[in-house]
N, C-alpha and C. Protein backbone atom coordinates (compact mmCIF):
# COMPACT_ATOMS: atom_id res chain seq x y z
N UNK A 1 22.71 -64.80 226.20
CA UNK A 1 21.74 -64.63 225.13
C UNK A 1 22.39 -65.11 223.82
N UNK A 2 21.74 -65.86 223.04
CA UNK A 2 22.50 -66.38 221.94
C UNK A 2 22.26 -65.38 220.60
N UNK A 3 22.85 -65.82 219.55
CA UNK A 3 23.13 -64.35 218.59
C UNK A 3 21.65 -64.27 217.74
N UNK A 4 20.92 -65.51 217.55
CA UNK A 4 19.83 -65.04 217.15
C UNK A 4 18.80 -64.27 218.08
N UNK A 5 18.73 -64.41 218.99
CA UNK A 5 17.59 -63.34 220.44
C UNK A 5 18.29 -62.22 220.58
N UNK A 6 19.83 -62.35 220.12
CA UNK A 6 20.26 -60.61 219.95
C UNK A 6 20.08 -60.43 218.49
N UNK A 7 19.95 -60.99 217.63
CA UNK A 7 19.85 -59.64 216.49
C UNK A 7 18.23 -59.62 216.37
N UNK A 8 17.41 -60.56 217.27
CA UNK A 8 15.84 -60.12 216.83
C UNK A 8 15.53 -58.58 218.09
N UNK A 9 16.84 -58.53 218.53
CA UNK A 9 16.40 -57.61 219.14
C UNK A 9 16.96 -56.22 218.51
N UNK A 10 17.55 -56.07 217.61
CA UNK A 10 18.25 -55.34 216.98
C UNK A 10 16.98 -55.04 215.72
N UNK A 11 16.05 -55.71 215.94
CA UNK A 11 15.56 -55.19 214.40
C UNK A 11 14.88 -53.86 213.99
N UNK A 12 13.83 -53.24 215.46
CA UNK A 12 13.60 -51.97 215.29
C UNK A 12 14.79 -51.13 214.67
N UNK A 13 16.31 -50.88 215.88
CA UNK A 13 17.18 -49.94 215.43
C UNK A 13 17.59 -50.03 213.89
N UNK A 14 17.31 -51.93 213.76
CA UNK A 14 18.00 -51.38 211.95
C UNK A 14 16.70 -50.85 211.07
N UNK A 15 15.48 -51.14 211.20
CA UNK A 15 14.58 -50.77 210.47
C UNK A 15 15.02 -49.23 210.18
N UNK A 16 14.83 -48.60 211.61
CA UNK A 16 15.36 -47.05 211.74
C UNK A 16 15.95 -46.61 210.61
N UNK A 17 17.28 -47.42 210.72
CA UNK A 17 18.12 -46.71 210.18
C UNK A 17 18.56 -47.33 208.73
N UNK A 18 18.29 -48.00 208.23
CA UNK A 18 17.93 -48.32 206.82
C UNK A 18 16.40 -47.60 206.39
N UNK A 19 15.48 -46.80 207.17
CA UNK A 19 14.55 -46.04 206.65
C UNK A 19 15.23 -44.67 206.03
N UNK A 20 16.48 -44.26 207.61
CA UNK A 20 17.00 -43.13 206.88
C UNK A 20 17.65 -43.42 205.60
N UNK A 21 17.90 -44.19 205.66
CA UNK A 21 19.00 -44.81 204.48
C UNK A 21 18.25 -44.66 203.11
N UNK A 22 17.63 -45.35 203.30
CA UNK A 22 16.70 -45.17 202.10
C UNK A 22 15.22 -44.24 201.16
N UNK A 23 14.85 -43.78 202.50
CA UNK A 23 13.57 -42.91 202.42
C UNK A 23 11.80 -43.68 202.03
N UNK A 24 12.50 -44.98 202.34
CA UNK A 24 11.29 -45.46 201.49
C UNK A 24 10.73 -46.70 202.73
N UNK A 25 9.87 -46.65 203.10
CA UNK A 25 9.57 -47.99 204.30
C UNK A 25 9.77 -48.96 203.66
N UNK A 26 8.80 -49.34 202.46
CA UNK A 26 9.16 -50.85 201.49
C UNK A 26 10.65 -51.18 201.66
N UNK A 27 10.96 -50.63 200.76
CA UNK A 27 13.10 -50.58 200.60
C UNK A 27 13.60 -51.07 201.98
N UNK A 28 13.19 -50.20 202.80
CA UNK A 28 14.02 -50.08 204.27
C UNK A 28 13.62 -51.74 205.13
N UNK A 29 12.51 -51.95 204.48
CA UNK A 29 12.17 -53.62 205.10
C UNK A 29 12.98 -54.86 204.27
N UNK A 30 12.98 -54.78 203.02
CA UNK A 30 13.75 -55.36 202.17
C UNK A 30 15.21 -55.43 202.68
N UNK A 31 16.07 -54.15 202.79
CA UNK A 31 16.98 -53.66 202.82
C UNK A 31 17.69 -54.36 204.55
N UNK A 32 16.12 -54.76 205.78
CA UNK A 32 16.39 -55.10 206.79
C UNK A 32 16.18 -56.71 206.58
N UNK A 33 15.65 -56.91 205.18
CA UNK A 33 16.05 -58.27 205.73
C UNK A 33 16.88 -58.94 204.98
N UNK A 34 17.34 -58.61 203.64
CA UNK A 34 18.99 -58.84 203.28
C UNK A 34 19.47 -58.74 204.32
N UNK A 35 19.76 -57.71 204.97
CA UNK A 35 21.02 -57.70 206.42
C UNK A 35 20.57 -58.66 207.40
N UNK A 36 19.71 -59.19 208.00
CA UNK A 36 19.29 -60.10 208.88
C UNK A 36 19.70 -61.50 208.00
N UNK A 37 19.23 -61.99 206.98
CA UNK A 37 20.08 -63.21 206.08
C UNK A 37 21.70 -62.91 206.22
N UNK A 38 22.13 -62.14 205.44
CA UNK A 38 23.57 -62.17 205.39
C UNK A 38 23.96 -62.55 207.24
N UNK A 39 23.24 -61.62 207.90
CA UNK A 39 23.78 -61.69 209.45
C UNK A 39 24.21 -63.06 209.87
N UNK A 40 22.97 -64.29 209.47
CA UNK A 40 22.54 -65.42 209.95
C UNK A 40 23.54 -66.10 209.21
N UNK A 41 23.68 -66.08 207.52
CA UNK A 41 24.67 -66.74 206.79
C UNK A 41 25.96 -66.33 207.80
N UNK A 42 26.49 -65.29 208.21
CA UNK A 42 27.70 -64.84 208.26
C UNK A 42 27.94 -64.69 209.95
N UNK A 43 27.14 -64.80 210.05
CA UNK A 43 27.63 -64.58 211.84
C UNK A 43 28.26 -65.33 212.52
N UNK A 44 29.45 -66.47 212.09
CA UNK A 44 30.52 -66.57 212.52
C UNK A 44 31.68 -65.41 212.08
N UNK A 45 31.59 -64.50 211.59
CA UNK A 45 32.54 -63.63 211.80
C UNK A 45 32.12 -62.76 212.73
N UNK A 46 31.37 -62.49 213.18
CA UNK A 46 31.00 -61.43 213.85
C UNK A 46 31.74 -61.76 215.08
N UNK A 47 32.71 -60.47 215.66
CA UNK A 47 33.34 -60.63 217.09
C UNK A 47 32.63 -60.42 218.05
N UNK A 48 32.09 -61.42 219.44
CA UNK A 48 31.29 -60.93 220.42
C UNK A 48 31.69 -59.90 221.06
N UNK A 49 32.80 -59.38 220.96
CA UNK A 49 33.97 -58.26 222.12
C UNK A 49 33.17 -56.90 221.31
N UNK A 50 32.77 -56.89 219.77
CA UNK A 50 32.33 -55.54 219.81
C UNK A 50 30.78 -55.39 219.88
N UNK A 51 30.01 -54.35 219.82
CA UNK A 51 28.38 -54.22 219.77
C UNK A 51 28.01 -54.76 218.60
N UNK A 52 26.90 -55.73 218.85
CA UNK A 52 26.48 -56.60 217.39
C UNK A 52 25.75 -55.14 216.74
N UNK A 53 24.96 -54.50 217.42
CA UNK A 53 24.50 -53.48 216.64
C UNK A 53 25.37 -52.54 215.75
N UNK A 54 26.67 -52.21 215.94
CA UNK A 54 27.55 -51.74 214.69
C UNK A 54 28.07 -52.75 214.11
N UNK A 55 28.14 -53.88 213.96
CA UNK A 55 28.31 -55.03 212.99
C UNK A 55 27.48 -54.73 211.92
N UNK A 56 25.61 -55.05 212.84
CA UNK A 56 24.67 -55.04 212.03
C UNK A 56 24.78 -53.93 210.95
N UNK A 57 24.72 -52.72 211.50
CA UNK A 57 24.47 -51.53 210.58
C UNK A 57 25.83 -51.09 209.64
N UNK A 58 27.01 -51.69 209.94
CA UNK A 58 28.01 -52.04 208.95
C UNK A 58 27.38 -52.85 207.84
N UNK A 59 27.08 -54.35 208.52
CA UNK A 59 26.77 -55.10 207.18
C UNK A 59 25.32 -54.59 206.04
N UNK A 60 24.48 -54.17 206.89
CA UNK A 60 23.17 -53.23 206.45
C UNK A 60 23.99 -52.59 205.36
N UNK A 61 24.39 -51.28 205.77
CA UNK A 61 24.84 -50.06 205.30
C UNK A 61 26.09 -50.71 203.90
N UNK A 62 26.64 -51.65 203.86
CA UNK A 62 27.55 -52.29 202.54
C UNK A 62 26.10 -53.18 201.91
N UNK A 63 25.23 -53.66 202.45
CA UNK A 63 24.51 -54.06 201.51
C UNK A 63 23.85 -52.88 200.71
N UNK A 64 23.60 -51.70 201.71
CA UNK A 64 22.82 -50.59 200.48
C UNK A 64 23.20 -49.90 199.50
N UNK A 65 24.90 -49.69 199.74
CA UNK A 65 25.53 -49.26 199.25
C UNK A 65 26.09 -50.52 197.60
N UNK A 66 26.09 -51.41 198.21
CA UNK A 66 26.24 -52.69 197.24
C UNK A 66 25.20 -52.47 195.96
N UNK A 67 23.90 -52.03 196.67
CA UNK A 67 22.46 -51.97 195.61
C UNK A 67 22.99 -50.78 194.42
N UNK A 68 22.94 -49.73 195.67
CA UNK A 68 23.25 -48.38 194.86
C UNK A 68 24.47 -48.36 193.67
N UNK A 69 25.59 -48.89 193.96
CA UNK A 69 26.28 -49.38 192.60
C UNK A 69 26.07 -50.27 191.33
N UNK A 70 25.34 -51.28 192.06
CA UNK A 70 24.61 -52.18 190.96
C UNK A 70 23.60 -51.42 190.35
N UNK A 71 22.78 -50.78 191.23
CA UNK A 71 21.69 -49.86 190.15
C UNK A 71 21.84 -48.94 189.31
N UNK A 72 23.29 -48.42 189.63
CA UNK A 72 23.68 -46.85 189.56
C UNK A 72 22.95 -45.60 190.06
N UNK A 73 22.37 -45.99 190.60
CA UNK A 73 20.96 -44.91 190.83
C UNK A 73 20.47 -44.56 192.48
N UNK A 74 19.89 -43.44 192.80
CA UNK A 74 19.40 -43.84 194.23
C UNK A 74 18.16 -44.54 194.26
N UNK A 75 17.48 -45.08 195.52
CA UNK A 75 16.33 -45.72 195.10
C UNK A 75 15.26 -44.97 195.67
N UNK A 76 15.29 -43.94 195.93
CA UNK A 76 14.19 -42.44 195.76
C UNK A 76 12.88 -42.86 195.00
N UNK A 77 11.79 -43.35 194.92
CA UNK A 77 10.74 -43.48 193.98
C UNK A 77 10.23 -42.14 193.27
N UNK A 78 9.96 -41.33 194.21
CA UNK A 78 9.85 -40.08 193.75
C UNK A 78 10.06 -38.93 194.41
N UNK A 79 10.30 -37.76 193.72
CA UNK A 79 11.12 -36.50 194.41
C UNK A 79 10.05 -35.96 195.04
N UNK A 80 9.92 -34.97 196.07
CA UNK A 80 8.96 -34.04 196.32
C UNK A 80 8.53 -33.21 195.47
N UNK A 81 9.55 -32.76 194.37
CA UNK A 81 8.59 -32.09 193.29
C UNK A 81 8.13 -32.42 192.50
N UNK A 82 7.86 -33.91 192.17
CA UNK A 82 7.16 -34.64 191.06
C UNK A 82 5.55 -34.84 191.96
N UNK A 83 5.55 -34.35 193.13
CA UNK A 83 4.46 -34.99 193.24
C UNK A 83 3.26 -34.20 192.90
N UNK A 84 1.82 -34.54 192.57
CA UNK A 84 1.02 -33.40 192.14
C UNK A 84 0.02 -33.02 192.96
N UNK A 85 -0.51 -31.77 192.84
CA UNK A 85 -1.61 -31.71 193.44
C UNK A 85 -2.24 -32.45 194.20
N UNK A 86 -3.29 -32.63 195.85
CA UNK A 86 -3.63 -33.41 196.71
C UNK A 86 -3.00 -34.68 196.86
N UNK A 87 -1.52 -35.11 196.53
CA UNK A 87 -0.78 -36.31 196.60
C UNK A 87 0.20 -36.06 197.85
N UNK A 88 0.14 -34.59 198.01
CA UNK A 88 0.83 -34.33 199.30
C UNK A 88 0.36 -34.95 200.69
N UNK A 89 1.11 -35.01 201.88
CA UNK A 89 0.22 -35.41 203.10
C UNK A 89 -0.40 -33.98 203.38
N UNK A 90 -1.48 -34.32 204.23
CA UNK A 90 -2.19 -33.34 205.23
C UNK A 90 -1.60 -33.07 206.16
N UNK A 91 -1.17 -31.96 206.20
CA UNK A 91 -0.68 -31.10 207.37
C UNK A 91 -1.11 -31.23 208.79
N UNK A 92 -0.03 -32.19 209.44
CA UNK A 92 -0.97 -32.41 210.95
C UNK A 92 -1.18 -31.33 212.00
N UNK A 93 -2.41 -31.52 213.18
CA UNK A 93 -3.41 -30.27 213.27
C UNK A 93 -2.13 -30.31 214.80
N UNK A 94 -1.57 -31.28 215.21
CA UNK A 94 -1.10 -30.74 215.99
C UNK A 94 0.68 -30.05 216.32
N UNK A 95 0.94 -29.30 217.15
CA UNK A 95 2.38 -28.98 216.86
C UNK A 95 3.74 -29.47 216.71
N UNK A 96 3.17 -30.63 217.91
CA UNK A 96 5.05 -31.76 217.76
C UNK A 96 4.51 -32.57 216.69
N UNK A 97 3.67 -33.34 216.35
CA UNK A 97 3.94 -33.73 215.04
C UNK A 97 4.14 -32.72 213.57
N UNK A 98 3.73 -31.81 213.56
CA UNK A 98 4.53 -30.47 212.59
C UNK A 98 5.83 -30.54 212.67
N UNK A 99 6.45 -30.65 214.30
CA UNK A 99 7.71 -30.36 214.50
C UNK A 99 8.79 -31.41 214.14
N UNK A 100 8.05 -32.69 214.16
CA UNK A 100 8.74 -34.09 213.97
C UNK A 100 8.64 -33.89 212.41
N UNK A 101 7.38 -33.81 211.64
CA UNK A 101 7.37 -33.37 210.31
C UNK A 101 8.74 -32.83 209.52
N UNK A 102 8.90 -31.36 210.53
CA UNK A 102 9.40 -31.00 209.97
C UNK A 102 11.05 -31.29 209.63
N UNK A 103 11.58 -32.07 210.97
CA UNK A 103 12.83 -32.58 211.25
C UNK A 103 12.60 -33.64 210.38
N UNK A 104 12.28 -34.51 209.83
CA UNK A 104 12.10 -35.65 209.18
C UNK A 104 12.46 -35.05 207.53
N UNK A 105 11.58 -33.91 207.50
CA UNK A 105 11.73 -33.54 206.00
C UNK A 105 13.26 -32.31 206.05
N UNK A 106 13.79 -32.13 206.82
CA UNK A 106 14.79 -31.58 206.96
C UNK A 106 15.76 -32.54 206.32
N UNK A 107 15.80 -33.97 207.79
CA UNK A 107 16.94 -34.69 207.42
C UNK A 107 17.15 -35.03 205.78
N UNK A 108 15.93 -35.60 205.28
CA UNK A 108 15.53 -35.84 203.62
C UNK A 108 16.36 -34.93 203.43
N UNK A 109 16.69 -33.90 203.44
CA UNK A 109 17.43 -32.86 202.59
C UNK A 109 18.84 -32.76 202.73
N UNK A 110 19.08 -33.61 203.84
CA UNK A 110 20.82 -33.36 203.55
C UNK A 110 21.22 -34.95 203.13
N UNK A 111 22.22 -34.92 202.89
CA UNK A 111 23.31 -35.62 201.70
C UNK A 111 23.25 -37.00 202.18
N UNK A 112 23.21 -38.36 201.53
CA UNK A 112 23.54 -39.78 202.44
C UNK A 112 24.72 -39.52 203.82
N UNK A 113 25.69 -39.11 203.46
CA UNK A 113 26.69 -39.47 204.29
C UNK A 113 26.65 -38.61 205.49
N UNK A 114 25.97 -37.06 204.83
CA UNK A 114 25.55 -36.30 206.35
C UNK A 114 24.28 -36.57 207.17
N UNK A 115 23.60 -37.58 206.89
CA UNK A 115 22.17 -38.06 207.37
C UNK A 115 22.72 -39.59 207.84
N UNK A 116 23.28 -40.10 207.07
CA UNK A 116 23.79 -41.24 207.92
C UNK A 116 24.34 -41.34 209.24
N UNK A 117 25.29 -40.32 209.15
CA UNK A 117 26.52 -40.02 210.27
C UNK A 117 25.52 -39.04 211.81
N UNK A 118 24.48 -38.55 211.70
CA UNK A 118 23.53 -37.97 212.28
C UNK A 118 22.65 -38.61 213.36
N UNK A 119 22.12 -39.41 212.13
CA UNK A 119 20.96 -40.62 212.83
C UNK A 119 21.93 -41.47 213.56
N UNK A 120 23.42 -41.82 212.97
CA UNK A 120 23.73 -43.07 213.77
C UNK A 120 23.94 -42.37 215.28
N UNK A 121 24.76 -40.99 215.17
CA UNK A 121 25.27 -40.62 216.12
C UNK A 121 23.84 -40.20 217.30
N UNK A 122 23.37 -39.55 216.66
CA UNK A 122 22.09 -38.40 217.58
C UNK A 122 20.68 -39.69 218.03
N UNK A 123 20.59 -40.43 217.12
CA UNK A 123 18.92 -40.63 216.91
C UNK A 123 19.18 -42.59 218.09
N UNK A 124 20.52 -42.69 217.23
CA UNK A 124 20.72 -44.67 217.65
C UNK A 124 21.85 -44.46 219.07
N UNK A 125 22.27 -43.30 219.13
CA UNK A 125 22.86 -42.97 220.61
C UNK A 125 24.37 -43.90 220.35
N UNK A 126 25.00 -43.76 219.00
CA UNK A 126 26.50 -44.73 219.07
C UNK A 126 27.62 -43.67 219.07
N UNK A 127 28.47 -44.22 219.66
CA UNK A 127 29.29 -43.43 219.66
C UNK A 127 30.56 -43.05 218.48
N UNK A 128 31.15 -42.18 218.58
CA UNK A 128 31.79 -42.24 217.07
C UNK A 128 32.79 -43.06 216.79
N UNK A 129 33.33 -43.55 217.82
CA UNK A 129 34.07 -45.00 217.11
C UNK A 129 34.11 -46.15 216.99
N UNK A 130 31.79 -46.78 217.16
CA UNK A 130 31.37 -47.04 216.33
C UNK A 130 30.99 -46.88 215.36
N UNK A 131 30.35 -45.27 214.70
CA UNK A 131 30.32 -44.92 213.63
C UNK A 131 31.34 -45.43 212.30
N UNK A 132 32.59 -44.63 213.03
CA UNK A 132 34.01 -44.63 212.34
C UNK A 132 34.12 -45.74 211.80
N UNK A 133 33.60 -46.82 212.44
CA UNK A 133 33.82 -48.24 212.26
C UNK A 133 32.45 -48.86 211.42
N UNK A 134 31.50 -48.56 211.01
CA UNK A 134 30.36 -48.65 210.82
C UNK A 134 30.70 -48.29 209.00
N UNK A 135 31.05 -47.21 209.17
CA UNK A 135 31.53 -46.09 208.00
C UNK A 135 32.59 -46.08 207.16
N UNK A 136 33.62 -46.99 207.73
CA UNK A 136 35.16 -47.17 207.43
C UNK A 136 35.25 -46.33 207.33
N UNK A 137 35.36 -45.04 207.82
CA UNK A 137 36.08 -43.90 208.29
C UNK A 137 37.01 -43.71 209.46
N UNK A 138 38.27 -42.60 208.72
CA UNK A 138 38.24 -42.65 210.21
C UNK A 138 37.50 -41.49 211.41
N UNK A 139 37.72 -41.60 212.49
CA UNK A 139 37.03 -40.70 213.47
C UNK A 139 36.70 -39.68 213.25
N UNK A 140 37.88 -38.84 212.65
CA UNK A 140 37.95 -37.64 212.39
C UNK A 140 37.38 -36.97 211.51
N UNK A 141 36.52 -37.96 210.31
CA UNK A 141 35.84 -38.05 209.74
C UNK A 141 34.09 -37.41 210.14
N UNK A 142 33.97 -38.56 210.93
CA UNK A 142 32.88 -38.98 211.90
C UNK A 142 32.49 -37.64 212.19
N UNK A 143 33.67 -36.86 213.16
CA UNK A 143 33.33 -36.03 213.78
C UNK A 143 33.14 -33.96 212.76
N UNK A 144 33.69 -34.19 211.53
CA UNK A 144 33.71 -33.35 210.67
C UNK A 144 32.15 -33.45 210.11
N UNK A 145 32.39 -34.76 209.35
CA UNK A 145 30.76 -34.99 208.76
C UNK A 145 30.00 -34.49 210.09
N UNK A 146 29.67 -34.92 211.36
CA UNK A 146 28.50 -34.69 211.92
C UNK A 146 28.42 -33.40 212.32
N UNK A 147 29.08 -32.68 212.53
CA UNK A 147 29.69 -31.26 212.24
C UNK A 147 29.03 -29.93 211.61
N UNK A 148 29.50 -30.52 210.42
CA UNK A 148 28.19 -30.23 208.99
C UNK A 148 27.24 -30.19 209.02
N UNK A 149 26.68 -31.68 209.41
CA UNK A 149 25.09 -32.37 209.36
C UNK A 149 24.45 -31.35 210.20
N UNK A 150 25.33 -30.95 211.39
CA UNK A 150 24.05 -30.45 212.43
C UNK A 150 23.86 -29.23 211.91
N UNK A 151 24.91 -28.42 211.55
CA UNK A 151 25.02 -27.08 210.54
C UNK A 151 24.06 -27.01 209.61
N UNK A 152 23.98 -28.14 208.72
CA UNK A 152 22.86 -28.24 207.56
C UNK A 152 21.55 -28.09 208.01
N UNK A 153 21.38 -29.35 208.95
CA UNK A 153 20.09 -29.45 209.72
C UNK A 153 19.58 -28.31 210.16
N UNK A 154 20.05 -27.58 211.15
CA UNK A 154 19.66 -26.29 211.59
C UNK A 154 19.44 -25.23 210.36
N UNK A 155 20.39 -25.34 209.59
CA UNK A 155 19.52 -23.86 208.39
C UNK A 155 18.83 -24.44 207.70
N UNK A 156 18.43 -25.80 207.37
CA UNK A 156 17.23 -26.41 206.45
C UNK A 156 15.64 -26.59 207.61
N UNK A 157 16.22 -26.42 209.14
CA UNK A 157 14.93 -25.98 209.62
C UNK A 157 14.94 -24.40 209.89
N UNK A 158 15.63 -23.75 209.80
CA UNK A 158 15.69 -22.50 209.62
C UNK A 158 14.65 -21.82 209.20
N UNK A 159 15.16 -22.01 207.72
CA UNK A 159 14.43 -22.19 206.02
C UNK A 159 12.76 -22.74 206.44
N UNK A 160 12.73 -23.60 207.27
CA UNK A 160 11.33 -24.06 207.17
C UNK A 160 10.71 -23.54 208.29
N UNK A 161 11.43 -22.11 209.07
CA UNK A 161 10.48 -21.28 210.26
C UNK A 161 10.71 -22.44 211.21
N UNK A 162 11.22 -23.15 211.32
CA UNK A 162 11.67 -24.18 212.78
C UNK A 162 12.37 -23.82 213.75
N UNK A 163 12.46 -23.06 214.32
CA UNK A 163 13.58 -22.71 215.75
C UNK A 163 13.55 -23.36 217.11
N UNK A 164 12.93 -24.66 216.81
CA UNK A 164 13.19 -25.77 218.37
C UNK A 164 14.63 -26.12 217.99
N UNK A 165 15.51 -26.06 217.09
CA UNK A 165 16.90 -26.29 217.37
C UNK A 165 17.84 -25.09 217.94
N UNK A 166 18.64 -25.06 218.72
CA UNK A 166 19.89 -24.47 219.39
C UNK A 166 20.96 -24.52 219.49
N UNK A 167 21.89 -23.35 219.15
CA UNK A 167 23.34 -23.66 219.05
C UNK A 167 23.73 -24.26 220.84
N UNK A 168 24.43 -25.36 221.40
CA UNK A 168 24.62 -25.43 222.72
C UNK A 168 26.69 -25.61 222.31
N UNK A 169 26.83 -24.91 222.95
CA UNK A 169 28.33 -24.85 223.27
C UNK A 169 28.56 -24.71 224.47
């Protein structure tokens, strides 16, 4: 398979995860296709020996981070508490979408680096030393941050009456 039919196949997972990245669908399409250009400019460096998909979400993840310094700012349009009256969504009538709801607005609540390290690990199924490598971290990192994340996650659905999560040890 040549490298362009693999990264068009890569584009759902990065959409994904430049959505978490960003919170914003617009952004997160933008954001996927800077990384798909740079990919195409640059993909003679890319080593075939590792997964193009942690390449991708390396080079993704330094382009967002690239923005966020140039802007100084996050690119958040607006907070949940700016929003007003009937601007909220409608509460869906059925339960797993409540439940997806509510995991979605959970993750929103914890930190870039503990929502990053989450989705890559839990949601994109990589392992942590692609992360590590994704992250320029090292492992040990990886495995502290996600640590946290799931800690956070669980008392921010807590907080929101959610108990489909479980401690499993």
């Amino acid at each position: 398979m040549d490298f362009r039919t693999q990264l068009a196949a890569e584009l759902p997972p990065l959409r994904r995860f430049a959505r978490a990245l960003t919170g914003d669908p617009a952004l997160a399409d933008d954001l996927v296709q800077d990384c798909v250009e740079r990919a195409m400019v640059k993909g003679h460096l890319y080593d075939p020996s590792r997964p193009l998909r942690a390449w991708l979400y390396a080079v993704l993840r330094n382009i967002y981070i690239s923005g966020l310094r140039r802007n100084g700012r996050s690119t958040i349009v607006k907070a949940v508490d700016d929003l007003v009256d009937g601007e909220d969504a409608v509460p869906p009538e059925q339960e797993h979408r409540m439940s997806v709801g509510s995991v979605t607005a959970a993750l929103d609540g914890l930190s870039a680096q503990h929502r990053e390290v989450i989705v890559l690990v839990t949601l994109e199924e990589m392992s942590y030393r692609d992360v590590a490598e994704i992250l320029s971290v090292p492992l040990g990192t990886v495995m502290s941050r996600l640590s946290r994340a799931r800690e956070h996650l669980r008392q921010l659905l807590e907080e929101r009456g959610h108990t489909g999560l479980r401690r499993v040890k």
